[in-house]
C-alpha atoms as a PDB file:
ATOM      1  CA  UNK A   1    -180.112 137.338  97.087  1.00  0.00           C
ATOM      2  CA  UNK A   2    -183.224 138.183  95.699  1.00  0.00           C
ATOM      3  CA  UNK A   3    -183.506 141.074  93.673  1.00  0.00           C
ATOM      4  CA  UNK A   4    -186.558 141.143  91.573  1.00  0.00           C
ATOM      5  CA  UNK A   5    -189.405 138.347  91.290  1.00  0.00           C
ATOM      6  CA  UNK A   6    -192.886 138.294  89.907  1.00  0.00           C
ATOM      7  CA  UNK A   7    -195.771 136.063  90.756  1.00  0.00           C
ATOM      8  CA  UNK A   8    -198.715 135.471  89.039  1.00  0.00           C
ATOM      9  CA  UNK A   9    -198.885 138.803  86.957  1.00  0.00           C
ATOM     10  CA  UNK A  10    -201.575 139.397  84.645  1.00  0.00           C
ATOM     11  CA  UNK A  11    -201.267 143.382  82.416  1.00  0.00           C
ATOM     12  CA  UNK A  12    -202.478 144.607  79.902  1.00  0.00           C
ATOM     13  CA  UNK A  13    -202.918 148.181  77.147  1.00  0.00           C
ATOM     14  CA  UNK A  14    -206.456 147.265  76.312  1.00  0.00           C
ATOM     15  CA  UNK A  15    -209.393 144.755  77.902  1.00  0.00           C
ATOM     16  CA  UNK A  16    -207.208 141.825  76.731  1.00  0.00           C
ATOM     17  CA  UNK A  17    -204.295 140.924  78.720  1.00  0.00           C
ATOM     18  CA  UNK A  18    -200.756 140.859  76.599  1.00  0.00           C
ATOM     19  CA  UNK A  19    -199.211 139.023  79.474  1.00  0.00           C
ATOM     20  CA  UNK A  20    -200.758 136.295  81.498  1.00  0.00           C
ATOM     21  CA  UNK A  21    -199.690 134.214  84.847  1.00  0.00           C
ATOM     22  CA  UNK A  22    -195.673 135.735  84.364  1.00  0.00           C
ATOM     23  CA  UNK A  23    -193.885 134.336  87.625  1.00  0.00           C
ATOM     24  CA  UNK A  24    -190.133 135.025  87.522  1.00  0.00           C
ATOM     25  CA  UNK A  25    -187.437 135.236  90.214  1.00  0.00           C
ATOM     26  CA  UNK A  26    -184.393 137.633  89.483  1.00  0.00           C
ATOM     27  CA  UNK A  27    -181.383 136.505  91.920  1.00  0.00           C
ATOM     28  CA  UNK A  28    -177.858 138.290  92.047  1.00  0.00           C
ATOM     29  CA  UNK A  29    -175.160 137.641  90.226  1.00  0.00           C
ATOM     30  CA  UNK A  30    -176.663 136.492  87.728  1.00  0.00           C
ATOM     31  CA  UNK A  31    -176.475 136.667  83.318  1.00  0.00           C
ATOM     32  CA  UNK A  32    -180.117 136.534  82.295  1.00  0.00           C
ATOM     33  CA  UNK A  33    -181.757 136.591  78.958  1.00  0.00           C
ATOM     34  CA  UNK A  34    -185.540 137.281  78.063  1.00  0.00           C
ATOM     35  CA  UNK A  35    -186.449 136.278  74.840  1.00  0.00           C
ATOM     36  CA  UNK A  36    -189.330 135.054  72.397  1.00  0.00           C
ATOM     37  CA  UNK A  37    -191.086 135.852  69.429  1.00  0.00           C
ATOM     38  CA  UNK A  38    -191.770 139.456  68.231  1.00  0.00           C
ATOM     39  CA  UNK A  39    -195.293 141.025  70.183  1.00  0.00           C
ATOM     40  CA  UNK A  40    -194.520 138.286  72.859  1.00  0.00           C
ATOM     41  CA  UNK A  41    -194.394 141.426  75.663  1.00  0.00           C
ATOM     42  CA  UNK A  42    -190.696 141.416  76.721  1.00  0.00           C
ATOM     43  CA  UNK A  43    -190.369 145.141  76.849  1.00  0.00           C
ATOM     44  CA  UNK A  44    -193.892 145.128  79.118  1.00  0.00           C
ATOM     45  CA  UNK A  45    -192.142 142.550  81.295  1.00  0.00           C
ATOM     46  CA  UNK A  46    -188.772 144.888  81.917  1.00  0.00           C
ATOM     47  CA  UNK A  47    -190.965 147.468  82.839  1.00  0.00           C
ATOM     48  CA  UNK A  48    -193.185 145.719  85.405  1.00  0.00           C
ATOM     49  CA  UNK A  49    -190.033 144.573  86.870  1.00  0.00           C
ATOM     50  CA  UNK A  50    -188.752 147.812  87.122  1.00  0.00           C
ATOM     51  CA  UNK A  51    -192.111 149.316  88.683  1.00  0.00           C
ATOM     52  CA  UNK A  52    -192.740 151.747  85.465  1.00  0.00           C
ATOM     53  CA  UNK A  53    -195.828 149.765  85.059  1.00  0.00           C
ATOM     54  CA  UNK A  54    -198.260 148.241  87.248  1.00  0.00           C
ATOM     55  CA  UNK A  55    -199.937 145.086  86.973  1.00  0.00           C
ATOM     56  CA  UNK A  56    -203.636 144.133  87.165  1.00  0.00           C
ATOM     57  CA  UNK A  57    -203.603 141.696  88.999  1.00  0.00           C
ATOM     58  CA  UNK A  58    -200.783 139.383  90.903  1.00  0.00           C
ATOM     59  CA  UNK A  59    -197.165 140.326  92.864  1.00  0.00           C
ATOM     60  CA  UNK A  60    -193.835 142.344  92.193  1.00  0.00           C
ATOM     61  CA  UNK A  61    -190.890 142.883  94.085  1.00  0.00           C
ATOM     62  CA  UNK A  62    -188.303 144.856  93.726  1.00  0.00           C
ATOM     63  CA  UNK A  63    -185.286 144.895  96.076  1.00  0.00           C
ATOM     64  CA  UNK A  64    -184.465 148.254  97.863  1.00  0.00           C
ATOM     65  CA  UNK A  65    -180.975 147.382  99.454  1.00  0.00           C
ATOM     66  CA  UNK A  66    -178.235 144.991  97.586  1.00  0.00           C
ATOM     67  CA  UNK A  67    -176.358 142.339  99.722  1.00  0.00           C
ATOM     68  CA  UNK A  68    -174.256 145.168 101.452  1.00  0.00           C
ATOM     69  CA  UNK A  69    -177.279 147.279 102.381  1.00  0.00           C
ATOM     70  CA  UNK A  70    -177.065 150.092 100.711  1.00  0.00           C
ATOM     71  CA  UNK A  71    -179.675 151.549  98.504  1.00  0.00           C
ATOM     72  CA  UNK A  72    -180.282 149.109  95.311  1.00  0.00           C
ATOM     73  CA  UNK A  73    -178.687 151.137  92.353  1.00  0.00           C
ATOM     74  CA  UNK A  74    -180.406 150.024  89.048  1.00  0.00           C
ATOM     75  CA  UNK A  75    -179.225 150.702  85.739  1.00  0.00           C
ATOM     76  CA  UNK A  76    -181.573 150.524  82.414  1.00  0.00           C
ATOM     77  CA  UNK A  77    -181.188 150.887  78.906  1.00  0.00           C
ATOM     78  CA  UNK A  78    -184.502 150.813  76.799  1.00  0.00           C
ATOM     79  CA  UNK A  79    -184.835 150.201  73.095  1.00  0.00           C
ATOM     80  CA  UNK A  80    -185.090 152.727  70.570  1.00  0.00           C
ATOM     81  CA  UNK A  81    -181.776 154.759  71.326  1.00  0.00           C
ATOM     82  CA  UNK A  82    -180.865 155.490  68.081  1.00  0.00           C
ATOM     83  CA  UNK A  83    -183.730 158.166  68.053  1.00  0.00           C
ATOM     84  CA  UNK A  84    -181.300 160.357  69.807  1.00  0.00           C
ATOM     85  CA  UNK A  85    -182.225 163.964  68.104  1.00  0.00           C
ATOM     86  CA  UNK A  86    -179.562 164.922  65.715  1.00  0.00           C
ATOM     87  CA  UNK A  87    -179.230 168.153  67.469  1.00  0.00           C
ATOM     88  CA  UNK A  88    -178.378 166.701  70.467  1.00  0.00           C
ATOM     89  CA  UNK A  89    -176.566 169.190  72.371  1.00  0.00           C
ATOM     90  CA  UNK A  90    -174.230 167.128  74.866  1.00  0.00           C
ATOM     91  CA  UNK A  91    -171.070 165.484  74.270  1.00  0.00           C
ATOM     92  CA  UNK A  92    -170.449 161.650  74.966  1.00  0.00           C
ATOM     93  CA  UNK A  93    -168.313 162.352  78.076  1.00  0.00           C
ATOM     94  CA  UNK A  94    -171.159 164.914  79.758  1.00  0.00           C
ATOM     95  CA  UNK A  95    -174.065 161.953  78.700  1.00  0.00           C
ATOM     96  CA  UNK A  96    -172.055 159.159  80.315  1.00  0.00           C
ATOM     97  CA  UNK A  97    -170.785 161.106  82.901  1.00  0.00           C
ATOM     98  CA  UNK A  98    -174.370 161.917  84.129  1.00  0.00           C
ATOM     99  CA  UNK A  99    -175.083 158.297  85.424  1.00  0.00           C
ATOM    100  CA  UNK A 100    -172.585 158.943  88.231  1.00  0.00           C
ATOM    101  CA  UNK A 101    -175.126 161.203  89.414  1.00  0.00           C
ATOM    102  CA  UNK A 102    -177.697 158.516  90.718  1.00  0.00           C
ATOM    103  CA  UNK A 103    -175.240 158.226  93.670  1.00  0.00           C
ATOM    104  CA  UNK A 104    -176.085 161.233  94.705  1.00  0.00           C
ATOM    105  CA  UNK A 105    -177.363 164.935  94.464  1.00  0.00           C
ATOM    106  CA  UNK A 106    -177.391 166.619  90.797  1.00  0.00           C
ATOM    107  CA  UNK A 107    -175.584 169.279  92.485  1.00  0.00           C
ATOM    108  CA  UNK A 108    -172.593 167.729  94.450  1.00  0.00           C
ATOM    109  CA  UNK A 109    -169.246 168.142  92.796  1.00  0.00           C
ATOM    110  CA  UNK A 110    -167.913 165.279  90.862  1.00  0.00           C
ATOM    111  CA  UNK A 111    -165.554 163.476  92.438  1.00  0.00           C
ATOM    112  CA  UNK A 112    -162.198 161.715  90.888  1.00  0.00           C
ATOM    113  CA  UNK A 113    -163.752 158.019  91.687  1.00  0.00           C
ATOM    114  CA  UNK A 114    -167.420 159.538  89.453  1.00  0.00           C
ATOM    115  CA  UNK A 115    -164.595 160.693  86.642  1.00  0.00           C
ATOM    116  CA  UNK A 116    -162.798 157.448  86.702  1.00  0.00           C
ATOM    117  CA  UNK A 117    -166.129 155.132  86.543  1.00  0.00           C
ATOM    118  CA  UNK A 118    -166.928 157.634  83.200  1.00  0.00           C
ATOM    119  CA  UNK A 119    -163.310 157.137  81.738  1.00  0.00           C
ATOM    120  CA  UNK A 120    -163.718 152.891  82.674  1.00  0.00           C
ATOM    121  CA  UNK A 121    -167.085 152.457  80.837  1.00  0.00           C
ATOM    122  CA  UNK A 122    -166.282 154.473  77.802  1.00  0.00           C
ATOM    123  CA  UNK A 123    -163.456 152.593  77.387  1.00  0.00           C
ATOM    124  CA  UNK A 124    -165.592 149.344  77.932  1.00  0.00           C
ATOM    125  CA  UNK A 125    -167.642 149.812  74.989  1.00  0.00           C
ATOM    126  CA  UNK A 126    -164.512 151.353  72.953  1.00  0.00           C
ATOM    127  CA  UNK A 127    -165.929 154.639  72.960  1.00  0.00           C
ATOM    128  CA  UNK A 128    -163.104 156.502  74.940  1.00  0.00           C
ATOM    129  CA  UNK A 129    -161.481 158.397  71.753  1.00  0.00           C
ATOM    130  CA  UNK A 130    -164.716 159.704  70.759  1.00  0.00           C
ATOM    131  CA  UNK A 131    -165.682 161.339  73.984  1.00  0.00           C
ATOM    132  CA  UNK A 132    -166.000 165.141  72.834  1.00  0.00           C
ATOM    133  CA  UNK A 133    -168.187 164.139  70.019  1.00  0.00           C
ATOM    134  CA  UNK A 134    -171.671 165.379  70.211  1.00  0.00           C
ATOM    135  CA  UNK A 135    -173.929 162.455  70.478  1.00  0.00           C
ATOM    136  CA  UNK A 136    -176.085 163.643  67.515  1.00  0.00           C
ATOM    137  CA  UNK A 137    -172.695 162.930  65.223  1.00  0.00           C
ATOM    138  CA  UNK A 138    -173.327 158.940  66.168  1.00  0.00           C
ATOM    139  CA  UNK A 139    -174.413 156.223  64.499  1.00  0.00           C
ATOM    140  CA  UNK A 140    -177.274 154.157  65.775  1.00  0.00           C
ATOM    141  CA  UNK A 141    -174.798 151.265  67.084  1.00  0.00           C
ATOM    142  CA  UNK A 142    -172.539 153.960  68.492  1.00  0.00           C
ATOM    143  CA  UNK A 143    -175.530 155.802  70.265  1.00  0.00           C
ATOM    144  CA  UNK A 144    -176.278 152.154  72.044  1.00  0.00           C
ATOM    145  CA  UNK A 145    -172.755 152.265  72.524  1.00  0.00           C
ATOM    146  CA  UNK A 146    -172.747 154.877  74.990  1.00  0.00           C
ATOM    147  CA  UNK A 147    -176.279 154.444  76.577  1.00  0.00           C
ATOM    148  CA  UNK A 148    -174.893 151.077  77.940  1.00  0.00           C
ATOM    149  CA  UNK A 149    -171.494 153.041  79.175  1.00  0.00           C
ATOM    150  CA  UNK A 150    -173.845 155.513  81.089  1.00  0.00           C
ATOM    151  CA  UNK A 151    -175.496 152.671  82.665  1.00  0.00           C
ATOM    152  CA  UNK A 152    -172.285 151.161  83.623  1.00  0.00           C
ATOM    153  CA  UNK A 153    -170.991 154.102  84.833  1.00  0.00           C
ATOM    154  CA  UNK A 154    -173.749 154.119  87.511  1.00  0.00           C
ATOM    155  CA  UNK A 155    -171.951 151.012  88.813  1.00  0.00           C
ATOM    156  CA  UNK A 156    -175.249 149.402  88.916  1.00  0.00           C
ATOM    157  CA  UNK A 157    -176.660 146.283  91.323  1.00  0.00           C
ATOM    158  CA  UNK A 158    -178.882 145.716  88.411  1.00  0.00           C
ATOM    159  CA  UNK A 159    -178.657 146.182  84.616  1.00  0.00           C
ATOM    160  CA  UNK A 160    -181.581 146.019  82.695  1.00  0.00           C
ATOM    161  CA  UNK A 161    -180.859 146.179  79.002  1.00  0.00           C
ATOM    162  CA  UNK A 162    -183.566 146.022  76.054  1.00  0.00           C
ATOM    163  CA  UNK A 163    -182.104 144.433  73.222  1.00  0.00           C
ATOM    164  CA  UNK A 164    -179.047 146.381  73.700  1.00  0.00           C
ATOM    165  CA  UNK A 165    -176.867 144.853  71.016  1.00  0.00           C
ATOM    166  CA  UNK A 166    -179.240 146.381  68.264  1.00  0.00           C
ATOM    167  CA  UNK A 167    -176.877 147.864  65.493  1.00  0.00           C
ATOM    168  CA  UNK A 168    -173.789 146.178  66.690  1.00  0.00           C
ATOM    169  CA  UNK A 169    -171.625 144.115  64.178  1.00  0.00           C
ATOM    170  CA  UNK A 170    -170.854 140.125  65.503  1.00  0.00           C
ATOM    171  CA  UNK A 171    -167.329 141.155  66.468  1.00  0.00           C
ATOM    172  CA  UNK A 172    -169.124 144.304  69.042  1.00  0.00           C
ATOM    173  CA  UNK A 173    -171.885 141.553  70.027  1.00  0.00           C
ATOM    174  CA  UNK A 174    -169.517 138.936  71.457  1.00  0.00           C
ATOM    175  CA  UNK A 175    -167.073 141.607  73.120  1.00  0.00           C
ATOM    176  CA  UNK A 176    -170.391 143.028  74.703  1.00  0.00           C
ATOM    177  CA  UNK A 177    -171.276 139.465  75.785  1.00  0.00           C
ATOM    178  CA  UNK A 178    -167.791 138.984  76.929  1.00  0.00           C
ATOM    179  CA  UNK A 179    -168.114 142.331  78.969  1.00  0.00           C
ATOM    180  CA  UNK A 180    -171.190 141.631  80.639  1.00  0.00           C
ATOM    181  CA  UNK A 181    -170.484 138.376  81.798  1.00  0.00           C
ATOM    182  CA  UNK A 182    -167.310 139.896  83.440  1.00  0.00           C
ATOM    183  CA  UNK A 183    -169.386 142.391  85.358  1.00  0.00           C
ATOM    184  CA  UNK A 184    -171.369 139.416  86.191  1.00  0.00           C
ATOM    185  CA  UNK A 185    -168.710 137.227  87.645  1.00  0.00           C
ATOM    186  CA  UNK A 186    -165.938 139.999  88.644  1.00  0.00           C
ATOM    187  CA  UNK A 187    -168.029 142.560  90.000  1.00  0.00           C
ATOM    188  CA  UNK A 188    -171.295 140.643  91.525  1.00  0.00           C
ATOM    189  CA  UNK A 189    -173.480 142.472  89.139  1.00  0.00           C
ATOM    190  CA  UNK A 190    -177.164 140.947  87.811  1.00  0.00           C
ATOM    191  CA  UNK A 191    -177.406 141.720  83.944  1.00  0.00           C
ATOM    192  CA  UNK A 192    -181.314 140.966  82.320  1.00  0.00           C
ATOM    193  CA  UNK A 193    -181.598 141.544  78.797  1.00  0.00           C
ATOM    194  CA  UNK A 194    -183.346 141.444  76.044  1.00  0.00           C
ATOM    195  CA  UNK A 195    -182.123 139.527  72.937  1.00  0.00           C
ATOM    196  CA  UNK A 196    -182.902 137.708  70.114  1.00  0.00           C
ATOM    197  CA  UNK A 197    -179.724 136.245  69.591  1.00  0.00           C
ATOM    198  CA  UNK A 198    -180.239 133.671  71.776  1.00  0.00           C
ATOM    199  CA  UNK A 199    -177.599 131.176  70.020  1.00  0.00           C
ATOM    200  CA  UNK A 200    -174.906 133.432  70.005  1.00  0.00           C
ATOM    201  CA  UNK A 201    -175.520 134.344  73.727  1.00  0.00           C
ATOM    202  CA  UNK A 202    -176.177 131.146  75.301  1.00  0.00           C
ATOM    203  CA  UNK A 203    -172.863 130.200  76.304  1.00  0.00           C
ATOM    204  CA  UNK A 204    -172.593 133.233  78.575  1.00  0.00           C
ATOM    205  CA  UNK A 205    -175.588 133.216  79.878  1.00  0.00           C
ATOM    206  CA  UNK A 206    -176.560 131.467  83.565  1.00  0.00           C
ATOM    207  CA  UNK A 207    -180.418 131.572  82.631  1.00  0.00           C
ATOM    208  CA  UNK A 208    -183.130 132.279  79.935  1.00  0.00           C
ATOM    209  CA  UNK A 209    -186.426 133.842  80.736  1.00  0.00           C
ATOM    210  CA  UNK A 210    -188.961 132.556  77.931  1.00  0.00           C
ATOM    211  CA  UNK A 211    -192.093 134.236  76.918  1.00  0.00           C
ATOM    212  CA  UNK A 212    -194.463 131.619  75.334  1.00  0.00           C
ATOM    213  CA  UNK A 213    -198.032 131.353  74.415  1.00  0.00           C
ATOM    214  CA  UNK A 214    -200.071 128.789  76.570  1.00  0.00           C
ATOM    215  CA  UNK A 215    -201.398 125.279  75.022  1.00  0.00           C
ATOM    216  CA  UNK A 216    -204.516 127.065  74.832  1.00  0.00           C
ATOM    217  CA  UNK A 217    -203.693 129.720  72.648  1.00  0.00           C
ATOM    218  CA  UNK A 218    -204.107 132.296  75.108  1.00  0.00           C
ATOM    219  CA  UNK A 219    -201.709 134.656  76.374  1.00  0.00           C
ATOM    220  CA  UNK A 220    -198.323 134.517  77.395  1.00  0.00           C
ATOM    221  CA  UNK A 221    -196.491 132.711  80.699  1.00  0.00           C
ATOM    222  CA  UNK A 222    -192.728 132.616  81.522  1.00  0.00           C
ATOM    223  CA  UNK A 223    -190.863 129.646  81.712  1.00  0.00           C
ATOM    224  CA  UNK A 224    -186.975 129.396  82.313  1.00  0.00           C
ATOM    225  CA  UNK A 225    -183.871 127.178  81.522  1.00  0.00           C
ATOM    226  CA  UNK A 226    -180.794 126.679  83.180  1.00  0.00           C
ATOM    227  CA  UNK A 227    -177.829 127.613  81.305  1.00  0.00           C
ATOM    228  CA  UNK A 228    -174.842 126.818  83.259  1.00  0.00           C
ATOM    229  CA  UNK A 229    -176.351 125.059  86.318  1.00  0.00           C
ATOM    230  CA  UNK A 230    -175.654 127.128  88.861  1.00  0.00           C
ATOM    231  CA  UNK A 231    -179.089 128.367  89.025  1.00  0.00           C
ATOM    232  CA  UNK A 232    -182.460 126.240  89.248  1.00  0.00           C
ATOM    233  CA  UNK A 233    -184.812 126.856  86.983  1.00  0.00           C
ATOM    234  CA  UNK A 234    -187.793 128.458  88.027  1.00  0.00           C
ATOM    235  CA  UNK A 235    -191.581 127.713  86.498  1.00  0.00           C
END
C-alpha cells in the first residue's frame, strides 16, 4: 500500500530552490533510509512528506487510512532532541506514556493495553529501569532514547525518524537497527529515516532514498536503490 509519495516537488527558504524535481514513493512495510551529503535537504524532505511544509510547486500524498482502514497513525522523531531543557519537569514514563494519547482524546483514561505499549517501548530502547528519572537528568543519547520509545509507543503505521541514532554507541546503533527492522517485518510497520551511516545500515534496510545534486550543478533530485529486492526502485 501506498503510504506517502512525492512527484515532481520543487521548495524552497529563499528565491532559490534547496530541493528540485524530488519524486519518491513510500510503500508499507517497508525499512527506508534517506541519506546524502550535509545541506543536501533531508530534514526539508521529512517534512514535506509529513505535510509540515508545503511545496512550490509539484504533488504530495499522504495516506489517511492504513491497510485496515483506520485512521493512518504516524509517528516522528526530529533531530535536535538532546536540547531537551535541563529543567524538564516530566519523568520518562509520563513523556513516553503521552504518545498513547494520539489514539485518542487527551482526556480519556489510560487504559492497561496504553500502559503496556509504554512498559514494551521503554524496554525496547533499554530504558525501562530509568523510567522515574526526570528527562532533564539524561544524556543526549539517552534523551533520543526515549523520544524513539514515545514514538513507538504510539504503535505507529509510519515512523519517521531524523537521524535518530545521533549519540548512540555502535553496540545501541545495531540493536536499534535490529529493532526497527523487527517492527518492520513482525509488526507491518514503514520506518524512514535519516542516517548517515549508511554502511552500517544497509543490510537491514529494503531501500535507500538518495539526495544528489543534478549533472548540472543545480539542485537536488531523489534517486533510490534496492536493498533487498523486494522493492523496485523508483526514479
Amino acid at each position: 500500500m501506498l503510504l506517502s509519495s512525492m512527484s515532481k516537488v520543487v521548495f524552497g527558504y529563499s528565491d532559490v530552490p534547496c530541493l528540485e524535481n524530488a519524486s519518491i514513493d513510500i510503500y508499507s512495510g517497508e525499512f527506508v533510509a534517506v541519506t546524502g551529503p550535509n545541506g543536501a535537504s533531508k530534514t526539508t524532505l521529512l517534512k514535506l512528506a509529513l505535510g509540515l511544509l508545503k511545496p512550490w510547486r509539484g504533488d504530495i500524498y499522504l495516506a489517511k487510512q492504513n491497510q485496515s482502514g483506520k485512521k493512518l497513525v504516524i509517528g516522528y522523531v526530529p533531530q535536535q532532541i538532546a536540547a531537551f531543557n535541563s529543567g524538564f519537569p516530566s519523568t520518562i514514563l509520563e513523556f513516553v506514556r503521552s504518545g498513547t494519547y494520539v489514539k485518542g482524546s487527551w482526556l480519556r483514561k489510560l487504559s492497561p493495553k496504553d500502559h503496556a505499549y509504554t512498559e514494551q517501548a521503554l524496554r525496547q530502547v533499554g530504558m525501562w529501569e530509568h523510567r522515574n528519572r526526570k528527562i532533564g537528568e539524561l544524556s543526549g543519547g539517552q534523551k533520543q532514547r526515549i523520544c524513539i520509545a514515545r514514538a513507538l509507543a504510539q504503535q505507529p503505521d509510519l515512523l519517521i525518524m531524523d537521524e535518530p541514532t545521533t549519540g548512540m554507541d555502535q553496540e545501541s546503533r545495531f540493536g536499534f537497527y535490529e529493532l526497527m527492522q523487527h517492527h518492520v517485518k513482525e509488526h507491518g510497520r514503514t520506518v524512514v529515516m535519516v542516517t548517515h551511516g549508511l554502511t552500517e545500515v544497509r543490510s537491514y534496510l529494503d531501500r535507500i532514498i538518495e539526495l544528489e545534486r543534478k549533472e548540472d550543478g543545480g539542485w537536488k533530485c531523489c534517486t533510490t536503490t534496492s536493498c533487498s529486492g523486494h522493492f523496485s526502485p523508483v526514479g
